[in-house]
N, C-alpha and C. Protein backbone atom coordinates (compact mmCIF):
# COMPACT_ATOMS: atom_id res chain seq x y z
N UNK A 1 79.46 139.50 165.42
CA UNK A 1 79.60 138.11 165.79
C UNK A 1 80.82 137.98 166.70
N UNK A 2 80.73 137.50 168.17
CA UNK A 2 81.41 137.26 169.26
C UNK A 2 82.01 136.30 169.35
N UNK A 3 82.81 135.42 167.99
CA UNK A 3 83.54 134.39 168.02
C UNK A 3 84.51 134.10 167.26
N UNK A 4 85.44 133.37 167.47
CA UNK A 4 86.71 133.09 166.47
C UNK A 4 86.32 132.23 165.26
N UNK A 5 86.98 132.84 164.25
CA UNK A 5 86.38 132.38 162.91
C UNK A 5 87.64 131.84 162.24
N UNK A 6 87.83 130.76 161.20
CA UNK A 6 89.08 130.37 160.30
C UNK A 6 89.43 131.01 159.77
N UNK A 7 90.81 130.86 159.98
CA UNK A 7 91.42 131.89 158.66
C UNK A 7 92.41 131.04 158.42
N UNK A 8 93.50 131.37 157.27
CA UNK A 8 94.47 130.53 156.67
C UNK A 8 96.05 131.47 156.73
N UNK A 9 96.81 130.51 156.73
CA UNK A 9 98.08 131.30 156.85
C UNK A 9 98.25 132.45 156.33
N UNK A 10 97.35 132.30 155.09
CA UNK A 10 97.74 133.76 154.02
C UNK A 10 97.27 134.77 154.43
N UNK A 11 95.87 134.38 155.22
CA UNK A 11 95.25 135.95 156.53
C UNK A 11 95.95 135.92 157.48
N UNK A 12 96.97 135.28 157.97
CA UNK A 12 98.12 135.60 159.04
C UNK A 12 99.27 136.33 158.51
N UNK A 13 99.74 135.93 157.11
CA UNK A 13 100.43 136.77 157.14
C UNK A 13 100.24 138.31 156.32
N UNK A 14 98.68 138.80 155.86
CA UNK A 14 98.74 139.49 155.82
C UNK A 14 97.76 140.66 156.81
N UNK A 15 97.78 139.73 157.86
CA UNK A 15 97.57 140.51 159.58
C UNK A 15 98.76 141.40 159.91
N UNK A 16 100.14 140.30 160.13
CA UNK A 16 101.32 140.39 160.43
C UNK A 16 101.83 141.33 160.13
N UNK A 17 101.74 141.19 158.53
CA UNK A 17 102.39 142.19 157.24
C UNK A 17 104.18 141.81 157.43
N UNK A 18 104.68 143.13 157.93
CA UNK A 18 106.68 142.56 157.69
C UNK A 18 106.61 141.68 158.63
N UNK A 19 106.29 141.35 159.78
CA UNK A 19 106.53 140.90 160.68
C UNK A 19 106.40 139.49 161.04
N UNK A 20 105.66 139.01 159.83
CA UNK A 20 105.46 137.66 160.03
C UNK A 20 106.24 136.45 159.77
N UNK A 21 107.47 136.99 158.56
CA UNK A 21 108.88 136.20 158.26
C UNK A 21 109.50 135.96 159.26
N UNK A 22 109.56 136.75 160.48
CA UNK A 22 110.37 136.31 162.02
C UNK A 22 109.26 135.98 162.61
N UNK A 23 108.59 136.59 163.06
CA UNK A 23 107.62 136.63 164.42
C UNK A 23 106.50 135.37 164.17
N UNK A 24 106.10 134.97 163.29
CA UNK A 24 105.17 133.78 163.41
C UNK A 24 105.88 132.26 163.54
N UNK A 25 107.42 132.51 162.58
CA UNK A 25 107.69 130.98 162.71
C UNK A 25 108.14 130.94 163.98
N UNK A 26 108.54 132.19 164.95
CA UNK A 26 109.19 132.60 166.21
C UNK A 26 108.35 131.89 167.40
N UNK A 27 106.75 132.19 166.81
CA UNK A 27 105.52 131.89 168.09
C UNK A 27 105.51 130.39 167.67
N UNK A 28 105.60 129.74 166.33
CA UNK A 28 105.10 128.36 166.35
C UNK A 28 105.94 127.61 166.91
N UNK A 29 107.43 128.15 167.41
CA UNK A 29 108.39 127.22 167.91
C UNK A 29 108.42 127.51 169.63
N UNK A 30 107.36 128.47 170.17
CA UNK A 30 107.81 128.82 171.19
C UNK A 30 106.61 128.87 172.30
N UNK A 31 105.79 127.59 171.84
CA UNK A 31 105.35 126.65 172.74
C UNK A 31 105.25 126.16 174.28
N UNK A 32 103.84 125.87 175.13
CA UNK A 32 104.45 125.48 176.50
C UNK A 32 103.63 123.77 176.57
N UNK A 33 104.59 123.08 176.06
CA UNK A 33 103.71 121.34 176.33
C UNK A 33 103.95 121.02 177.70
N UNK A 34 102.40 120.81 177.87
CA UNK A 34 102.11 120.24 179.27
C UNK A 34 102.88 118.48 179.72
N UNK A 35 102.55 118.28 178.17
CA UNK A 35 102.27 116.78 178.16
C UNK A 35 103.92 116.24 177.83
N UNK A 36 104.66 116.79 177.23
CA UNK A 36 106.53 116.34 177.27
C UNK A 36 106.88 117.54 178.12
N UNK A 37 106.59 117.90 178.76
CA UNK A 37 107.27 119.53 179.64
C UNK A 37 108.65 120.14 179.03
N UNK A 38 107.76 120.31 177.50
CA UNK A 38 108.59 121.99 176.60
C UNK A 38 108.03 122.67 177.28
N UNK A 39 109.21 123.34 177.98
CA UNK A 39 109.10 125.23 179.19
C UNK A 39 108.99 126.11 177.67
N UNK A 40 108.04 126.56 176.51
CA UNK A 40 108.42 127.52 175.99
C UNK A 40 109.64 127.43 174.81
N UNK A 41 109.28 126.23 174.57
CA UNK A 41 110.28 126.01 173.47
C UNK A 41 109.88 124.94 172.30
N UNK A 42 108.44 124.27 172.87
CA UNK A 42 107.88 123.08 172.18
C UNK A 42 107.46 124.21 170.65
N UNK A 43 107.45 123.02 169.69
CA UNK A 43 107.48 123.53 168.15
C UNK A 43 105.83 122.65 168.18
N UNK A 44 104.89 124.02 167.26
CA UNK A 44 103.62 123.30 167.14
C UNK A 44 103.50 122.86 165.50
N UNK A 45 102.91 122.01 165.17
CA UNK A 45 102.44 121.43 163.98
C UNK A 45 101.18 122.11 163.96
N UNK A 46 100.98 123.15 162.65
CA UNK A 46 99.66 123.57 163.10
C UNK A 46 98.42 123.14 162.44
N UNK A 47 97.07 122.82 162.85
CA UNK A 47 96.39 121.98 162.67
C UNK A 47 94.66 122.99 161.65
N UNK A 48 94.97 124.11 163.17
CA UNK A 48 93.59 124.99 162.49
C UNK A 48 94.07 126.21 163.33
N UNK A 49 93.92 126.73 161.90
CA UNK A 49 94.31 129.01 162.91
C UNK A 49 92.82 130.12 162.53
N UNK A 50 92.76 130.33 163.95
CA UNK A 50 91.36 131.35 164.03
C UNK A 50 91.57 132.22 164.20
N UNK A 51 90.92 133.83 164.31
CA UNK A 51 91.22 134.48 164.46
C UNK A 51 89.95 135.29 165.69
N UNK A 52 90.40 135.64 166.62
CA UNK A 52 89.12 135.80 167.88
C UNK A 52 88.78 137.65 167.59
N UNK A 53 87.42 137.81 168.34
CA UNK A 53 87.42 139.00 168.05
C UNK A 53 88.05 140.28 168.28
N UNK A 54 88.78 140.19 169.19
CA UNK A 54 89.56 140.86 169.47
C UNK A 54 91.15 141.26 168.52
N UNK A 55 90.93 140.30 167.54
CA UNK A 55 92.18 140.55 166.57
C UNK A 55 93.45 139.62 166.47
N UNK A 56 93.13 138.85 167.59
CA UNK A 56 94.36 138.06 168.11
C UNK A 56 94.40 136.43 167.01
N UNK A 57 95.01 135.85 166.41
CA UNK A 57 95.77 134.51 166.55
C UNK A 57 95.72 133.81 167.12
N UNK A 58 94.43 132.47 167.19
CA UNK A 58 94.89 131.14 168.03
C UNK A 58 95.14 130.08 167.03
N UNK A 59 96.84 129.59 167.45
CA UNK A 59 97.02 128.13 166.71
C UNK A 59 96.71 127.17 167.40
N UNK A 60 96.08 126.43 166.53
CA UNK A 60 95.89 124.67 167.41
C UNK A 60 95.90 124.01 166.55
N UNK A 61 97.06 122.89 167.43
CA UNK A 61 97.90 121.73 167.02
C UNK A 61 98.27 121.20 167.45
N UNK A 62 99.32 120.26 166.96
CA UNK A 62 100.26 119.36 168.36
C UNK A 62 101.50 119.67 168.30
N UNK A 63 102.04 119.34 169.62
CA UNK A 63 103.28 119.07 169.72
C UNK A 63 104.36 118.19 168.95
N UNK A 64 105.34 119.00 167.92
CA UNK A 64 106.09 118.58 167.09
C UNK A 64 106.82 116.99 167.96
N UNK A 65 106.83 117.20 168.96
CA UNK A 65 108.33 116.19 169.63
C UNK A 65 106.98 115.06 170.39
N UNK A 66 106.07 115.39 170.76
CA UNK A 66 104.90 114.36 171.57
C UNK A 66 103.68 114.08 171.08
N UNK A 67 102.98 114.98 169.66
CA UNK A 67 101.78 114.88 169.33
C UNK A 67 101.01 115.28 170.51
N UNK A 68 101.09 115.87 171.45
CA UNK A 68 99.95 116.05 172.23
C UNK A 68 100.03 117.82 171.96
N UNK A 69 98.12 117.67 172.01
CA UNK A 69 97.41 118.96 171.22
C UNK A 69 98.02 119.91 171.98
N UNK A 70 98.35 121.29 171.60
CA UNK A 70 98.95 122.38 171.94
C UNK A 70 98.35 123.14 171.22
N UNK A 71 98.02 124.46 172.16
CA UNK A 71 96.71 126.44 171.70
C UNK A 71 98.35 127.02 171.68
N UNK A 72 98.15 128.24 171.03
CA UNK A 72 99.32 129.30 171.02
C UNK A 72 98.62 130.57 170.41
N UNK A 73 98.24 131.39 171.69
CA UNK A 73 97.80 132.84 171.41
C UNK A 73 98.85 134.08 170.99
N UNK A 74 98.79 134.49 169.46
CA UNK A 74 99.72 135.02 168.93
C UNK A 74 98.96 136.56 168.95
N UNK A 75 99.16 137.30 169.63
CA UNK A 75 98.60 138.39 169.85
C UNK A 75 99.23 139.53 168.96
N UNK A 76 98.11 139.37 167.90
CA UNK A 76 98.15 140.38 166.82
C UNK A 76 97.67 141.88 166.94
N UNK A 77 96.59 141.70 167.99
CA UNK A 77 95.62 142.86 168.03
C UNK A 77 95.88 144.20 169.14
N UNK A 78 96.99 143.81 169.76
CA UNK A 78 97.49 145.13 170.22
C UNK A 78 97.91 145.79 168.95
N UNK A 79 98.37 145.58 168.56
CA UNK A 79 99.34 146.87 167.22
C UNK A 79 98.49 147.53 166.36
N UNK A 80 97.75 148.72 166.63
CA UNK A 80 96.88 148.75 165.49
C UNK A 80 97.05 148.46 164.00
N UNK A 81 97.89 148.41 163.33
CA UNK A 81 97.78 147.78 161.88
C UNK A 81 97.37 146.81 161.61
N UNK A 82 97.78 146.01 162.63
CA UNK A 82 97.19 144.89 162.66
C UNK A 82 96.05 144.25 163.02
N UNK A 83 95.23 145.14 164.03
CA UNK A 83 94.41 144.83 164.56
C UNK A 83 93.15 144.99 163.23
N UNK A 84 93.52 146.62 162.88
CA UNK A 84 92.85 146.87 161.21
C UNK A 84 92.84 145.65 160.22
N UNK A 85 93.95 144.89 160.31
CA UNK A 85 94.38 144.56 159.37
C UNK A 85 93.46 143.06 159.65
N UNK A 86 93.27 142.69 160.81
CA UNK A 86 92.64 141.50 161.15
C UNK A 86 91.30 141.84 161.04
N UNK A 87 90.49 142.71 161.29
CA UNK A 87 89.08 143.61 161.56
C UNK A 87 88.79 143.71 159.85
N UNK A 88 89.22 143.65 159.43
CA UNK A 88 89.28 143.68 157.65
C UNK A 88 88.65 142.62 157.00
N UNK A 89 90.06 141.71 157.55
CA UNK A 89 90.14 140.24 156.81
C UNK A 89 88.61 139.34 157.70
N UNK A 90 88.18 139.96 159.08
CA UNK A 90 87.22 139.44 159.82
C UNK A 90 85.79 139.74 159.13
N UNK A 91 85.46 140.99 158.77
CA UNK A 91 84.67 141.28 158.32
C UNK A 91 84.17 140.83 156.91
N UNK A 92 85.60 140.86 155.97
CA UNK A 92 85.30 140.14 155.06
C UNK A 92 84.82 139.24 154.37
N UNK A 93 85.51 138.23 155.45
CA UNK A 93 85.08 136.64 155.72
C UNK A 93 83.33 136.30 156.52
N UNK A 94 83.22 137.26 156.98
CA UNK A 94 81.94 137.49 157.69
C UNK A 94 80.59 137.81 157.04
N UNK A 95 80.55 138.69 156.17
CA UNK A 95 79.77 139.71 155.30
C UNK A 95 79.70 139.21 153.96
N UNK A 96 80.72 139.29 153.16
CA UNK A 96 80.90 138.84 152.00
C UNK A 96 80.83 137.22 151.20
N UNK A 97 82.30 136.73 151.96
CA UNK A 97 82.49 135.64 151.53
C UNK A 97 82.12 134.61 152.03
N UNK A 98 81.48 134.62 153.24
CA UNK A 98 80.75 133.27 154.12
C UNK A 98 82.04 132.91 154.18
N UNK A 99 83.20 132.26 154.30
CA UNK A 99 84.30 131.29 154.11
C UNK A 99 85.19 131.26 155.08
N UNK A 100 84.28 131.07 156.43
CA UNK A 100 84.68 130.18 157.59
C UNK A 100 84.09 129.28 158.22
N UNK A 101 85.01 129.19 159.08
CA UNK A 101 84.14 128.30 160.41
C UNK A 101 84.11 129.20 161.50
N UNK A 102 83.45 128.37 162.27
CA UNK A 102 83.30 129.37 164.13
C UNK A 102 83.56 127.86 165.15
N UNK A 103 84.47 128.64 165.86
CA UNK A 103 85.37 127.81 166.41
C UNK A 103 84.17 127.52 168.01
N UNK A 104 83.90 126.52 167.93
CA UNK A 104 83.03 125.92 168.81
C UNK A 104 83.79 125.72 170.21
């Protein structure tokens, strides 16, 4: 299946594994709002996190300081552990547990 499916913080951070105590609250603050022009620094409120096939992290939400909706591609799936580690939790959710969505 060729699409991004839900997952919940707790499959982010055990995508992440050590890395997610710095590096995720790192990506949710480091934002580009179109709509208040945060260069890379806008903080997202996050709303719904998928995970695409490729292994990667998309948050979508809004902008902490404007409410206007803000994506943030947290690219998990270069690192292989992680990529395993997402390919896991994907399959799982896929095969087994039915217990997503598909991000339309």
């Amino acid at each position: 299946m060729y699409v991004a499916i839900s997952i919940s913080e707790e499959d982010v951070a055990l995508i992440m594994g050590r890395r997610f105590q710095k590096a995720y609250p790192d990506a949710l603050q480091s934002a580009h709002c179109p709509r208040c022009r945060k260069v890379d620094n806008a903080t997202i409120t996050v709303d719904q996190l998928w995970l695409n096939p490729a292994g990667d992290v998309l948050v979508e939400g809004k902008c902490e300081h404007c409410g206007g909706p803000l994506d943030k591609l947290i690219e998990t799936g270069v690192e292989p552990r992680q990529y395993d580690q997402a390919m896991a939790i994907r399959e799982y959710k896929i095969e087994v547990s039915k217990d997503y969505e598909v991000k339309r």
